[in-house]
PDB file of N, CA and C in Angstrom:
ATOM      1  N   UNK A   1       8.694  11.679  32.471  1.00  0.00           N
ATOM      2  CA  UNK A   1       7.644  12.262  31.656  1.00  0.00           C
ATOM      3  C   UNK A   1       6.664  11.185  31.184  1.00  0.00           C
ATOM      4  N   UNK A   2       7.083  10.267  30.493  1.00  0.00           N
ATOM      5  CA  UNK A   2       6.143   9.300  30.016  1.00  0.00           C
ATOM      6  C   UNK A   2       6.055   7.879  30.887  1.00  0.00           C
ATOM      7  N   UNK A   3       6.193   8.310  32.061  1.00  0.00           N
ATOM      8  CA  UNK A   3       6.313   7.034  33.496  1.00  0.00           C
ATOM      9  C   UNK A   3       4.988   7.624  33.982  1.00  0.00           C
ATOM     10  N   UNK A   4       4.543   8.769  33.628  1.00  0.00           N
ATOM     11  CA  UNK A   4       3.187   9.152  34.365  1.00  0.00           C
ATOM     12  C   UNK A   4       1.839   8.893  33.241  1.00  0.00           C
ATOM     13  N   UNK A   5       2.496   8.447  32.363  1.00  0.00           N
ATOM     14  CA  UNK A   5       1.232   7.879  31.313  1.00  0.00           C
ATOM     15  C   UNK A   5       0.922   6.409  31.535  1.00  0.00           C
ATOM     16  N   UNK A   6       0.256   6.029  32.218  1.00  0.00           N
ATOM     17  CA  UNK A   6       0.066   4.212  32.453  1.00  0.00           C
ATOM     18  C   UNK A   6      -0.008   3.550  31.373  1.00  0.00           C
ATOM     19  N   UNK A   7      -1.251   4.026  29.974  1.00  0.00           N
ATOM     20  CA  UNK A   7      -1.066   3.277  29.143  1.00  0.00           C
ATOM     21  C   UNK A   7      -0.078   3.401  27.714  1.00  0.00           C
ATOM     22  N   UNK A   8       0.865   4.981  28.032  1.00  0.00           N
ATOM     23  CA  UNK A   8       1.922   4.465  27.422  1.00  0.00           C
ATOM     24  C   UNK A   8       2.847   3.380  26.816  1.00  0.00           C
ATOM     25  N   UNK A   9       3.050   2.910  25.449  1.00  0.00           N
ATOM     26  CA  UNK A   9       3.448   1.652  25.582  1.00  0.00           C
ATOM     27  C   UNK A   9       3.953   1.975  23.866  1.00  0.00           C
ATOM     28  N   UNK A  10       5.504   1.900  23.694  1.00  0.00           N
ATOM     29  CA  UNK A  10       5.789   1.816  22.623  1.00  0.00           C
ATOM     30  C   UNK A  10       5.954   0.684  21.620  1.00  0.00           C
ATOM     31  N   UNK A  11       5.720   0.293  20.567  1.00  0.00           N
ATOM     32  CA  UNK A  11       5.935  -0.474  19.795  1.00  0.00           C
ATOM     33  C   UNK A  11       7.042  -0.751  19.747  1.00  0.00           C
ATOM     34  N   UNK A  12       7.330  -2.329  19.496  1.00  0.00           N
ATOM     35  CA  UNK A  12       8.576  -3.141  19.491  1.00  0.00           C
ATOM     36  C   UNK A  12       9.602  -2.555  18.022  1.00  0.00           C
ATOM     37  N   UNK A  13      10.641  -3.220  18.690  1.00  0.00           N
ATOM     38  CA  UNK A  13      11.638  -2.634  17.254  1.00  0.00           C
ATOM     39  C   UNK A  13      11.117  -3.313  16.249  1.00  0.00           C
ATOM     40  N   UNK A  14      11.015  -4.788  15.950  1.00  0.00           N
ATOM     41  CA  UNK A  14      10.443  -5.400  14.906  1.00  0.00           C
ATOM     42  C   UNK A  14       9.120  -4.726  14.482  1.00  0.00           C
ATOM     43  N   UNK A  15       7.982  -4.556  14.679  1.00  0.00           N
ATOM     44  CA  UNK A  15       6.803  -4.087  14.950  1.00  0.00           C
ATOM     45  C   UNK A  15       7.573  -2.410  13.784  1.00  0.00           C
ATOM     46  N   UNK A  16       8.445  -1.569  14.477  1.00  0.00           N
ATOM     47  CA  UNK A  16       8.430  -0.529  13.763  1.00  0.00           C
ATOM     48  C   UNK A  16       9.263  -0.743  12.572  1.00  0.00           C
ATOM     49  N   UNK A  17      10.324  -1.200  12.675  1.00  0.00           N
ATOM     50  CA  UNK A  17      10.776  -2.036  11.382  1.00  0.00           C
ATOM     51  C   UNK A  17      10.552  -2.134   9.977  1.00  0.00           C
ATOM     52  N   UNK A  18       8.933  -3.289  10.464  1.00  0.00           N
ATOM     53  CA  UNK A  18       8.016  -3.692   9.143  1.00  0.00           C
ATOM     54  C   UNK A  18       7.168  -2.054   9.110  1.00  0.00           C
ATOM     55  N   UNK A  19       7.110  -1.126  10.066  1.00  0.00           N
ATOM     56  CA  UNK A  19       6.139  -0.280   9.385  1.00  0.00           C
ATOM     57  C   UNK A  19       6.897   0.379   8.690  1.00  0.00           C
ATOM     58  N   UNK A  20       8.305   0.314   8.789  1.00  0.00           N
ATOM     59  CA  UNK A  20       9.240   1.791   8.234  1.00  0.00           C
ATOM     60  C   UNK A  20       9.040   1.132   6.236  1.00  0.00           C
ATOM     61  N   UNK A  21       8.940  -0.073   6.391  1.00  0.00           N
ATOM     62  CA  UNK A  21       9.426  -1.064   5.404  1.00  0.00           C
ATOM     63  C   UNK A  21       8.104  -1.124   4.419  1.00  0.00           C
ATOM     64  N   UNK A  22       7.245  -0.823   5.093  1.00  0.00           N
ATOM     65  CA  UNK A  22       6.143  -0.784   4.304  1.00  0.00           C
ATOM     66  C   UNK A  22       5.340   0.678   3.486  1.00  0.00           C
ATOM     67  N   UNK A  23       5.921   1.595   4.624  1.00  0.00           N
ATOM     68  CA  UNK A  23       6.189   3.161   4.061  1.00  0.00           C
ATOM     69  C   UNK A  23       6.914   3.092   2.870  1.00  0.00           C
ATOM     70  N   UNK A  24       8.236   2.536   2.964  1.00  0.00           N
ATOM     71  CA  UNK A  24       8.884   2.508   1.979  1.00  0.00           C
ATOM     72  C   UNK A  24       8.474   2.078   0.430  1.00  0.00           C
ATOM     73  N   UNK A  25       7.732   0.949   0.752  1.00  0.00           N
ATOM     74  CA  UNK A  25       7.520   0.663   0.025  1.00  0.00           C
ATOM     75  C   UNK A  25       6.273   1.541  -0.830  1.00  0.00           C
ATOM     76  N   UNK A  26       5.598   2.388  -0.027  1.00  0.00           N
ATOM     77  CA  UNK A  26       4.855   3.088  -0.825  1.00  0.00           C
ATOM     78  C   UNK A  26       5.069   4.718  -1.729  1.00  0.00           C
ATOM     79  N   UNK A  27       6.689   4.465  -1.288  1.00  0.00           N
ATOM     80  CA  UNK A  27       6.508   5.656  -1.299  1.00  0.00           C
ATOM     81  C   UNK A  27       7.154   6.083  -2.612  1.00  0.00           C
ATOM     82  N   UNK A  28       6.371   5.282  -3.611  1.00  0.00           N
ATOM     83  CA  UNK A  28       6.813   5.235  -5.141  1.00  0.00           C
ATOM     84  C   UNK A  28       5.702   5.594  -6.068  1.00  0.00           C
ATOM     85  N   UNK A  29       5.154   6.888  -6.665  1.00  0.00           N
ATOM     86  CA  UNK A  29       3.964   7.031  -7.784  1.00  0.00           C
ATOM     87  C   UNK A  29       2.915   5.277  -8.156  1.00  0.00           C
ATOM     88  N   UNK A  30       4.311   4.811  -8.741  1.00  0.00           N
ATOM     89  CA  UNK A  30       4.023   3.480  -9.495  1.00  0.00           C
ATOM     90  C   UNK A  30       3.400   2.787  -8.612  1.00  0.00           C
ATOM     91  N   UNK A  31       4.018   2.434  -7.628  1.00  0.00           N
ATOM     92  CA  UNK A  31       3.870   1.734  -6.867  1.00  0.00           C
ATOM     93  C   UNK A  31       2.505   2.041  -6.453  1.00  0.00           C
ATOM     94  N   UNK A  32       1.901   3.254  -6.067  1.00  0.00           N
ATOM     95  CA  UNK A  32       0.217   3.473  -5.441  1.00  0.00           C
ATOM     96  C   UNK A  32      -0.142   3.013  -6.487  1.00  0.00           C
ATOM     97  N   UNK A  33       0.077   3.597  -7.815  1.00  0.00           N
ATOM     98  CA  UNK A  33      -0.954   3.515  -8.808  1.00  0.00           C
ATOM     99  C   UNK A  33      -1.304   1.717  -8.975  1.00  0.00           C
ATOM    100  N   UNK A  34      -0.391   1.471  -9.075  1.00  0.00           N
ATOM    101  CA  UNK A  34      -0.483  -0.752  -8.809  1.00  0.00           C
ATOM    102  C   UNK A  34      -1.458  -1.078  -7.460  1.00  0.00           C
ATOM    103  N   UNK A  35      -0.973  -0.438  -7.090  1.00  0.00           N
ATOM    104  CA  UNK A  35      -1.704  -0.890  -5.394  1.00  0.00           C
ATOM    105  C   UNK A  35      -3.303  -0.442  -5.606  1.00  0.00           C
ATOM    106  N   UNK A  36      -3.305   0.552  -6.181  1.00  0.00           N
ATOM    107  CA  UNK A  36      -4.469   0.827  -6.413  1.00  0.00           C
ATOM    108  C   UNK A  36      -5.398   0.272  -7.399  1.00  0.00           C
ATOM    109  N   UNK A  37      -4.900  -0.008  -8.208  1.00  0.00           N
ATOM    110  CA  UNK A  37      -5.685  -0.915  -9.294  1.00  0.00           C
ATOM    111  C   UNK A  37      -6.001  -1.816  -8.713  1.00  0.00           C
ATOM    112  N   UNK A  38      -5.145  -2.574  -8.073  1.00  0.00           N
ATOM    113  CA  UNK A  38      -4.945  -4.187  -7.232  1.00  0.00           C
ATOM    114  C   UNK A  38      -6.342  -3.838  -6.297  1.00  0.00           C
ATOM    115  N   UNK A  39      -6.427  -2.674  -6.019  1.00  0.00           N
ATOM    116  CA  UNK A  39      -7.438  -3.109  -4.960  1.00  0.00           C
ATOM    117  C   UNK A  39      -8.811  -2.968  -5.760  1.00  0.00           C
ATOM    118  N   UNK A  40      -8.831  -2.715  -7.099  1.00  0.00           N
ATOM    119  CA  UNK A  40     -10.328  -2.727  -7.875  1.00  0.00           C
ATOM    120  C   UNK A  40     -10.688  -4.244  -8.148  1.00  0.00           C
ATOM    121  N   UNK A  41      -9.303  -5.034  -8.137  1.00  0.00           N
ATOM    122  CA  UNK A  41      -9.565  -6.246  -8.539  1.00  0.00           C
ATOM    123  C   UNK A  41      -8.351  -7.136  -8.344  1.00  0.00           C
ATOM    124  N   UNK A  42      -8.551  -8.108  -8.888  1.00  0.00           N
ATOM    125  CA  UNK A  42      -6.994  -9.295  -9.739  1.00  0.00           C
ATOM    126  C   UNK A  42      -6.360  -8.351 -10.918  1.00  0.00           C
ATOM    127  N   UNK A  43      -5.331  -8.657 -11.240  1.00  0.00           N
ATOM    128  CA  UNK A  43      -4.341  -7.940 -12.417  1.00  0.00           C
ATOM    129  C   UNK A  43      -3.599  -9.006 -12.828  1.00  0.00           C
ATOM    130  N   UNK A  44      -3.531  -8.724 -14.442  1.00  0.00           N
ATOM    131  CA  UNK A  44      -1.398  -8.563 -14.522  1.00  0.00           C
ATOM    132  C   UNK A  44      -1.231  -7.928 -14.588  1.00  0.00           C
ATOM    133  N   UNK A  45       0.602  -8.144 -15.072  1.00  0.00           N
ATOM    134  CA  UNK A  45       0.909  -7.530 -15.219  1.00  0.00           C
ATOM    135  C   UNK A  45       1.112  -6.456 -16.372  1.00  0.00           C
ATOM    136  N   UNK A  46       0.800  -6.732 -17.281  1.00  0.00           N
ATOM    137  CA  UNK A  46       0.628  -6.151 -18.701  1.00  0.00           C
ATOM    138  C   UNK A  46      -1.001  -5.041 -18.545  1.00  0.00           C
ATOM    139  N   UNK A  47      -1.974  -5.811 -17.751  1.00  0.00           N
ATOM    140  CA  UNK A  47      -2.861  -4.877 -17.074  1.00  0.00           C
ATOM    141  C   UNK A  47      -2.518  -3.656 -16.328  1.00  0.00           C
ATOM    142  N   UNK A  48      -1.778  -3.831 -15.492  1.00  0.00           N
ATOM    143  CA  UNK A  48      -1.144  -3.451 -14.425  1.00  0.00           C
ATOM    144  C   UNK A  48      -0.240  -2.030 -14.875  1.00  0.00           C
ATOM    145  N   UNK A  49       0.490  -2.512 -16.138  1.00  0.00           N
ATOM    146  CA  UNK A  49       1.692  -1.691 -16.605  1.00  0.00           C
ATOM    147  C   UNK A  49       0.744  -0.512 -17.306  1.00  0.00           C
ATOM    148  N   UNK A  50      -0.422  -1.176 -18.164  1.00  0.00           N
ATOM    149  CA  UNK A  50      -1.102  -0.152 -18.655  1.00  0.00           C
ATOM    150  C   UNK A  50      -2.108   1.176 -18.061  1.00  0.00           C
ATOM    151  N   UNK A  51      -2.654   0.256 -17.035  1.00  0.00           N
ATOM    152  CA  UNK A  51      -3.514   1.453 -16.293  1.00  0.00           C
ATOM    153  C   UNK A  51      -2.688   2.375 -15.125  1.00  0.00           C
ATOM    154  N   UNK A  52      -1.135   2.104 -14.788  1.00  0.00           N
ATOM    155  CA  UNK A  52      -0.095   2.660 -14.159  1.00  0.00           C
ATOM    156  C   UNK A  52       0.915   3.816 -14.930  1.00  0.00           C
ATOM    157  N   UNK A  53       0.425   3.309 -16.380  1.00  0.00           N
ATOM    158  CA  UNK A  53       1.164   4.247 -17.236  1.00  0.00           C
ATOM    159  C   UNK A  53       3.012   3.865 -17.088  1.00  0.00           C
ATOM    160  N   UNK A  54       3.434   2.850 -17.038  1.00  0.00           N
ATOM    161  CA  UNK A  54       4.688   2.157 -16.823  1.00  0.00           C
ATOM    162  C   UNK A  54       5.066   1.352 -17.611  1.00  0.00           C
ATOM    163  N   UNK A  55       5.950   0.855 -18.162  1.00  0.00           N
ATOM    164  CA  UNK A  55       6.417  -0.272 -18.404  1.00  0.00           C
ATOM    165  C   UNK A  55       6.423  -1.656 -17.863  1.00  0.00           C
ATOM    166  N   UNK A  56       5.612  -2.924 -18.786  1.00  0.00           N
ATOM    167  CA  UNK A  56       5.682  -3.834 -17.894  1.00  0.00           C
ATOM    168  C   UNK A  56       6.952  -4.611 -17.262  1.00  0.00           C
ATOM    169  N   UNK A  57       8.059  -4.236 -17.571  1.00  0.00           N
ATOM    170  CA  UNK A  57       9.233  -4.911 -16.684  1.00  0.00           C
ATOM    171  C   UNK A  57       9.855  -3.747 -15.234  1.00  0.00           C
ATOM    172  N   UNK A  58       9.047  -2.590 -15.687  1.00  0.00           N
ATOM    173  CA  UNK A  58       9.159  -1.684 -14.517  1.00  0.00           C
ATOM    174  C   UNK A  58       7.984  -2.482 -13.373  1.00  0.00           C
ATOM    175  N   UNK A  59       6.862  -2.579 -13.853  1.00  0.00           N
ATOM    176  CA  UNK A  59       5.215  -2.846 -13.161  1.00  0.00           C
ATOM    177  C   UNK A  59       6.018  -4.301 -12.337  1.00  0.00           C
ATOM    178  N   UNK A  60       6.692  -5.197 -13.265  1.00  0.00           N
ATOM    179  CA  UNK A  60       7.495  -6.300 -12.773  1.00  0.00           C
ATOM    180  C   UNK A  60       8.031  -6.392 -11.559  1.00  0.00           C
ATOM    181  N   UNK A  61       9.084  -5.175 -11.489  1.00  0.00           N
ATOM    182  CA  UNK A  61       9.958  -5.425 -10.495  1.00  0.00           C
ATOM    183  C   UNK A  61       9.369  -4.681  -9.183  1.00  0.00           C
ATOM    184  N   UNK A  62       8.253  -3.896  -9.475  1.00  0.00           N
ATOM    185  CA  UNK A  62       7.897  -2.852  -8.468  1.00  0.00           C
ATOM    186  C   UNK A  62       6.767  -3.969  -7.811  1.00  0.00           C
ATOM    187  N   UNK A  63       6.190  -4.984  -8.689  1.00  0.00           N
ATOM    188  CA  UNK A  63       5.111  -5.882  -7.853  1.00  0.00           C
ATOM    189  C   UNK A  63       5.865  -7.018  -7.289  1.00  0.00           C
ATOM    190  N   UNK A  64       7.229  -7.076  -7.364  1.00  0.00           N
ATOM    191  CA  UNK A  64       8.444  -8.439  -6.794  1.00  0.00           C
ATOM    192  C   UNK A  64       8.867  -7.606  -5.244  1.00  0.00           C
ATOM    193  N   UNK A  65       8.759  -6.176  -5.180  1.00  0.00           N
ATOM    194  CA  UNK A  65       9.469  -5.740  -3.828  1.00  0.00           C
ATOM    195  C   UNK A  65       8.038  -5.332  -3.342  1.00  0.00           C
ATOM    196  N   UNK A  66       6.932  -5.447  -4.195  1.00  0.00           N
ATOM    197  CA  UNK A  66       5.393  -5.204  -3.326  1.00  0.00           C
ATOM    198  C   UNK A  66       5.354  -6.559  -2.419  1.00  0.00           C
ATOM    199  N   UNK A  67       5.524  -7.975  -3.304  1.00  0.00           N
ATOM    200  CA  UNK A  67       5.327  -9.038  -2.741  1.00  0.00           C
ATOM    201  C   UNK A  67       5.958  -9.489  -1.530  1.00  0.00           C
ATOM    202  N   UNK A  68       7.593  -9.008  -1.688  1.00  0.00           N
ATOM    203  CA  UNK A  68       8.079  -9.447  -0.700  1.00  0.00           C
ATOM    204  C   UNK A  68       8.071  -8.325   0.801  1.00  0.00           C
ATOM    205  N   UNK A  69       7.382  -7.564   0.470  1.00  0.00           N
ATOM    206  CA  UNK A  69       7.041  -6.491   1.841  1.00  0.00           C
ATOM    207  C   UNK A  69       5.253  -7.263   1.942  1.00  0.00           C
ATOM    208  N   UNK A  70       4.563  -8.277   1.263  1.00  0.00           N
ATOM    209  CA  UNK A  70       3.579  -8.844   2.030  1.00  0.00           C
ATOM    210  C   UNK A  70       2.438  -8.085   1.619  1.00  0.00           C
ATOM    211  N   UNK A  71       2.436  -6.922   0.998  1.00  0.00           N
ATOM    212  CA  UNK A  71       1.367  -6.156   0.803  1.00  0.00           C
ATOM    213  C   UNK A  71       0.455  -6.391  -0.664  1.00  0.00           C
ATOM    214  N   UNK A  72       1.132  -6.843  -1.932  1.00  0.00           N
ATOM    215  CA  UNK A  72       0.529  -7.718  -2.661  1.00  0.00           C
ATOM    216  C   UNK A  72       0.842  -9.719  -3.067  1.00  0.00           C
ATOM    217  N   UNK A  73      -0.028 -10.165  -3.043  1.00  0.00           N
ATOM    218  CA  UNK A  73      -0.071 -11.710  -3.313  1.00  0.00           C
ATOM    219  C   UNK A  73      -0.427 -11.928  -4.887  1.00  0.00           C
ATOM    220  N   UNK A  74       0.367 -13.036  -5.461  1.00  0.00           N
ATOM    221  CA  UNK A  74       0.263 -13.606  -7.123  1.00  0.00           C
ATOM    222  C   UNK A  74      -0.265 -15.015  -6.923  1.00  0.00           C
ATOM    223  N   UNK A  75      -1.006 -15.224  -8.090  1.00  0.00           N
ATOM    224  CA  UNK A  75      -1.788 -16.161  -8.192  1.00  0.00           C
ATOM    225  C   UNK A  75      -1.321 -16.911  -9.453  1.00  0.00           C
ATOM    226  N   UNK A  76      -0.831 -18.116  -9.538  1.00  0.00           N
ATOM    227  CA  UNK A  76      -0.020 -18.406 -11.418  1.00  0.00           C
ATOM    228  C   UNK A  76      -0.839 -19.298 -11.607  1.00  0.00           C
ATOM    229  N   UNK A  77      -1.548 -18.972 -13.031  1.00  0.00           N
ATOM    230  CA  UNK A  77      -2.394 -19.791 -13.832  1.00  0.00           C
ATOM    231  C   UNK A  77      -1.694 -19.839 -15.146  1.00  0.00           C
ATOM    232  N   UNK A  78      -1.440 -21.099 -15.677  1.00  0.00           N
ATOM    233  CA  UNK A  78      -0.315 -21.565 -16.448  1.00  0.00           C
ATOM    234  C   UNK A  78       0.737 -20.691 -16.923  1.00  0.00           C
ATOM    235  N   UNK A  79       1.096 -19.739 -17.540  1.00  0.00           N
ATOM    236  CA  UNK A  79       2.330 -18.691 -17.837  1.00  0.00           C
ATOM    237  C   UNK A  79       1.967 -17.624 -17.097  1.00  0.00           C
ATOM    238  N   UNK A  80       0.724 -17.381 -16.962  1.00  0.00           N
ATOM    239  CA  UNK A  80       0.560 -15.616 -16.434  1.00  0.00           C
ATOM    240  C   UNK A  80       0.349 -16.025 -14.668  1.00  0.00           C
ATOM    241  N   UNK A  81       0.377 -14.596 -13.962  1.00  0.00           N
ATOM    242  CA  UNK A  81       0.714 -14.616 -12.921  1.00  0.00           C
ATOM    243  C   UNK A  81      -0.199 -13.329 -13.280  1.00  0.00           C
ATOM    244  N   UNK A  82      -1.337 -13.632 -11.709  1.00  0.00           N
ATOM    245  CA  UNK A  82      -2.098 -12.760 -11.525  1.00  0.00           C
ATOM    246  C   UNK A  82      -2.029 -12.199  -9.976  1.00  0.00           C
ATOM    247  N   UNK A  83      -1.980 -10.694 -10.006  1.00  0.00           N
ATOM    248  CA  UNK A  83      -1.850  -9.897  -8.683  1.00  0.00           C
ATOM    249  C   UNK A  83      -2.719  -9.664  -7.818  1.00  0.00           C
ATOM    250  N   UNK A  84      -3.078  -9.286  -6.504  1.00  0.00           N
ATOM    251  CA  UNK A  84      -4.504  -8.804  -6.293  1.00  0.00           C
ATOM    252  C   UNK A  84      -3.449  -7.950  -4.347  1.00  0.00           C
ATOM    253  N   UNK A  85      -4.086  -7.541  -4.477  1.00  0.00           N
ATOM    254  CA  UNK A  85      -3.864  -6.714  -3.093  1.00  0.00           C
ATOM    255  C   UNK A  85      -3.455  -7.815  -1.790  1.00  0.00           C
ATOM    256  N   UNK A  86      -3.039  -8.100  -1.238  1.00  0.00           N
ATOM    257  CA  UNK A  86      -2.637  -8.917  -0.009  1.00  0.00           C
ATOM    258  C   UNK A  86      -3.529  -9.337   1.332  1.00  0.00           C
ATOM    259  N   UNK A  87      -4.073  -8.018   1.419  1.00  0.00           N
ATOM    260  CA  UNK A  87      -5.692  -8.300   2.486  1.00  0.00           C
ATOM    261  C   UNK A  87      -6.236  -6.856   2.756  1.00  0.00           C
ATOM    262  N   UNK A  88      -7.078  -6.681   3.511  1.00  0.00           N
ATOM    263  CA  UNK A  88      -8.270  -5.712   3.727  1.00  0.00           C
ATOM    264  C   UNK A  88      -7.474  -4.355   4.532  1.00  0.00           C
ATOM    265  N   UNK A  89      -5.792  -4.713   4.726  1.00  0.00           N
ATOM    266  CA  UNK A  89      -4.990  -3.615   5.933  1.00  0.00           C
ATOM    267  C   UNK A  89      -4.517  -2.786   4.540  1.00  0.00           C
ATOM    268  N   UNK A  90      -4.206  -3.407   3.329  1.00  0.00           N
ATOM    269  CA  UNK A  90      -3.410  -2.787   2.126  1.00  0.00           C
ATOM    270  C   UNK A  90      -4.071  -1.654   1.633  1.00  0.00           C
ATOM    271  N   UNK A  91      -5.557  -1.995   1.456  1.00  0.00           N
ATOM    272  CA  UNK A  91      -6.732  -1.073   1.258  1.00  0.00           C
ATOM    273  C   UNK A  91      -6.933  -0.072   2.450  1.00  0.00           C
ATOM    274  N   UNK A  92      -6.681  -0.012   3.390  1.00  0.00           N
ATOM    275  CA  UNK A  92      -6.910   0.802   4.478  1.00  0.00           C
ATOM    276  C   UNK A  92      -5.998   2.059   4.760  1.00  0.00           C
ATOM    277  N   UNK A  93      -4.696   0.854   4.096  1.00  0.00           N
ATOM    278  CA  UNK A  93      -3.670   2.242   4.311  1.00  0.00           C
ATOM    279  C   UNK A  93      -3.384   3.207   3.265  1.00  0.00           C
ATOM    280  N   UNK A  94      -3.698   2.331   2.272  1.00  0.00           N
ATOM    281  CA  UNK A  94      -3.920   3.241   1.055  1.00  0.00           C
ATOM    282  C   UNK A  94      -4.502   4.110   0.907  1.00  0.00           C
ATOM    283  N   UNK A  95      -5.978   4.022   1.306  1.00  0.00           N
ATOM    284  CA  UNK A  95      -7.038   4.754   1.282  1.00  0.00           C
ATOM    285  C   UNK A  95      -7.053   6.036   2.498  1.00  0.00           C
ATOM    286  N   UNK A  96      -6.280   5.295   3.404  1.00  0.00           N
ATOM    287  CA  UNK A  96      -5.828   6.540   4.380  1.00  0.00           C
ATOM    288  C   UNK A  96      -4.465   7.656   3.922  1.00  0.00           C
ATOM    289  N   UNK A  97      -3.675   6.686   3.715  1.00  0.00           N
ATOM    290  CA  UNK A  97      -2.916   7.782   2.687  1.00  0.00           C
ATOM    291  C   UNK A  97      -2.999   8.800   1.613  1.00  0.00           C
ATOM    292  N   UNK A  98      -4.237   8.504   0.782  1.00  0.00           N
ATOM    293  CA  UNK A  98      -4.541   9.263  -0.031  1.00  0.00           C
ATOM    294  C   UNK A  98      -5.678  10.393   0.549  1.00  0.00           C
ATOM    295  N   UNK A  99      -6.141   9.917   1.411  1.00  0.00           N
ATOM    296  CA  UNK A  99      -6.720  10.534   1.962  1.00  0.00           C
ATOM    297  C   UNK A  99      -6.271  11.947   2.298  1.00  0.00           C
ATOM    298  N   UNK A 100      -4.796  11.165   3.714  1.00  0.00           N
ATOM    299  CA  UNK A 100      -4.263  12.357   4.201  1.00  0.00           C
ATOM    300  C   UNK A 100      -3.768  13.464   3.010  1.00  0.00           C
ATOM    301  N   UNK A 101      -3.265  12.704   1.928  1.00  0.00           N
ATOM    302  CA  UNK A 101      -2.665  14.166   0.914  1.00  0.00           C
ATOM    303  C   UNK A 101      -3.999  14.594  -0.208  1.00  0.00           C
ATOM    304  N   UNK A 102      -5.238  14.133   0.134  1.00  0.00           N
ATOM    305  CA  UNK A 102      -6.017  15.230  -0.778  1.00  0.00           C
ATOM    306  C   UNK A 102      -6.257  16.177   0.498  1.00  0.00           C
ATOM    307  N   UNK A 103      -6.289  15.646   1.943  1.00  0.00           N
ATOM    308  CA  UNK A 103      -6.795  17.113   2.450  1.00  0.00           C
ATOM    309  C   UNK A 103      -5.507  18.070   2.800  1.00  0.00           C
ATOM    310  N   UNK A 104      -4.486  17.878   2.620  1.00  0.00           N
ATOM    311  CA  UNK A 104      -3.646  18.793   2.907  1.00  0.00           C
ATOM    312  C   UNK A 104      -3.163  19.212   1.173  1.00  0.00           C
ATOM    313  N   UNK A 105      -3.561  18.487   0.425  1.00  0.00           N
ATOM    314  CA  UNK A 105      -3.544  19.367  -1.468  1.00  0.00           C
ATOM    315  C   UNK A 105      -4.402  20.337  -1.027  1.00  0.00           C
ATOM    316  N   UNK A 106      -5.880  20.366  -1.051  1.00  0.00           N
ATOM    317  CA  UNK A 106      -6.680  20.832  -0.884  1.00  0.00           C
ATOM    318  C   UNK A 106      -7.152  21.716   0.279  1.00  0.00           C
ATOM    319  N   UNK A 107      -6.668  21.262   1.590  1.00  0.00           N
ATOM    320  CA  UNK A 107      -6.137  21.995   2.783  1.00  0.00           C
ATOM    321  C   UNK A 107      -8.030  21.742   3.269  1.00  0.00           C
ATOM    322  N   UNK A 108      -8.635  20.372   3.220  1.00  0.00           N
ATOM    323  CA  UNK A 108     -10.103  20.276   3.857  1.00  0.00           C
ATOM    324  C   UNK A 108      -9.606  20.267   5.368  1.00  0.00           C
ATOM    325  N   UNK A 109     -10.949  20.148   6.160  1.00  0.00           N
ATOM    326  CA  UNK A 109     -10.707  19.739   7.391  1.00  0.00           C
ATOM    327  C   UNK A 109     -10.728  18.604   7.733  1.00  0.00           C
ATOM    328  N   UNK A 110     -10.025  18.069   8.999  1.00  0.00           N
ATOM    329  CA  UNK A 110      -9.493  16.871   9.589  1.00  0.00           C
ATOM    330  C   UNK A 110     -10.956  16.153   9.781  1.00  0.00           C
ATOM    331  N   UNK A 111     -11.221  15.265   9.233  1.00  0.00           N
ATOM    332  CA  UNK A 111     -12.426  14.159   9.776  1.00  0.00           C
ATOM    333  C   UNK A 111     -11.799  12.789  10.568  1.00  0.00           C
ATOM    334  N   UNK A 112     -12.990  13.043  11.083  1.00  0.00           N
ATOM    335  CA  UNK A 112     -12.459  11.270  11.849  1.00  0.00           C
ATOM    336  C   UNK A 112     -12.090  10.048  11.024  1.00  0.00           C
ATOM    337  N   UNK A 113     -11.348   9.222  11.258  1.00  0.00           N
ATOM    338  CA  UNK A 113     -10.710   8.326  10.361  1.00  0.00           C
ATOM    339  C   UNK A 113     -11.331   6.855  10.324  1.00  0.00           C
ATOM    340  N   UNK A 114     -12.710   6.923  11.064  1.00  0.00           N
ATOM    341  CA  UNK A 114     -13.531   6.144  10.374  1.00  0.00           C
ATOM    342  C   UNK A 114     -14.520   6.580   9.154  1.00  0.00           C
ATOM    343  N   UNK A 115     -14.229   7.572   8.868  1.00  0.00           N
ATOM    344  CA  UNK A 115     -14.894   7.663   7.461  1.00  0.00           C
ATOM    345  C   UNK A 115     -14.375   7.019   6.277  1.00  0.00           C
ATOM    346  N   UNK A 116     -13.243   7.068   6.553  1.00  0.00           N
ATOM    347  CA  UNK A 116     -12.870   6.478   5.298  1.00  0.00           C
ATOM    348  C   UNK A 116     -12.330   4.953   6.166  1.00  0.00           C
ATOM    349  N   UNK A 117     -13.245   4.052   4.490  1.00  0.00           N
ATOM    350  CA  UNK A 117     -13.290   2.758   4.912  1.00  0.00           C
ATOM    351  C   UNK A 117     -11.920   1.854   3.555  1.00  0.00           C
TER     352      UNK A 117
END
């Protein structure tokens, strides 16, 4: 069946892995709402906890398993430690994610997925 598709070509186990790992990682309220701030700007965490509506030792541990899935980076300027989104793919998927669940809340029609940038 898929020997007659030439450019058939599945992604490596590693390759699906990090994507399962990075789903995961979003797939926490808190967690968008951080990600999302992060992408208006730099944060802390005490920033972070407030516009997420969380606790900052919750905002804590949820931006320690953001970091180590690669999707947000900290910046330490003498005690505080400042957050910011990881690069321009964090924003993309985000923005595609939210995407996909306002049009199926809302039930719009399917647009092409270069609209949203």
């Amino acid at each position: 069946m898929h020997t007659s598709l030439p450019e058939f070509d599945m992604p490596g186990e590693e390759q699906v892995h990090l994507a399962a790992e990075t789903f995961r990682m979003l797939a926490d309220p808190t967690r968008i709402r951080v990600l999302w701030a992060l992408l208006q700007g730099e944060s802390s965490v005490a920033c972070l906890a407030e516009l997420a509506g969380a606790a900052p030792t919750a905002v804590s541990q949820h931006l320690a398993k953001l970091r180590l899935a690669g999707l947000v980076k900290g910046r330490r300027e003498g005690t505080f430690v400042y957050y910011s989104a990881a690069d321009e793919h964090v924003r993309r998927l985000l923005a595609q994610a939210l995407f996909h669940a306002d049009h199926i809340d809302r039930e719009l029609p399917e647009e092409p997925a270069a609209a949203v940038t």
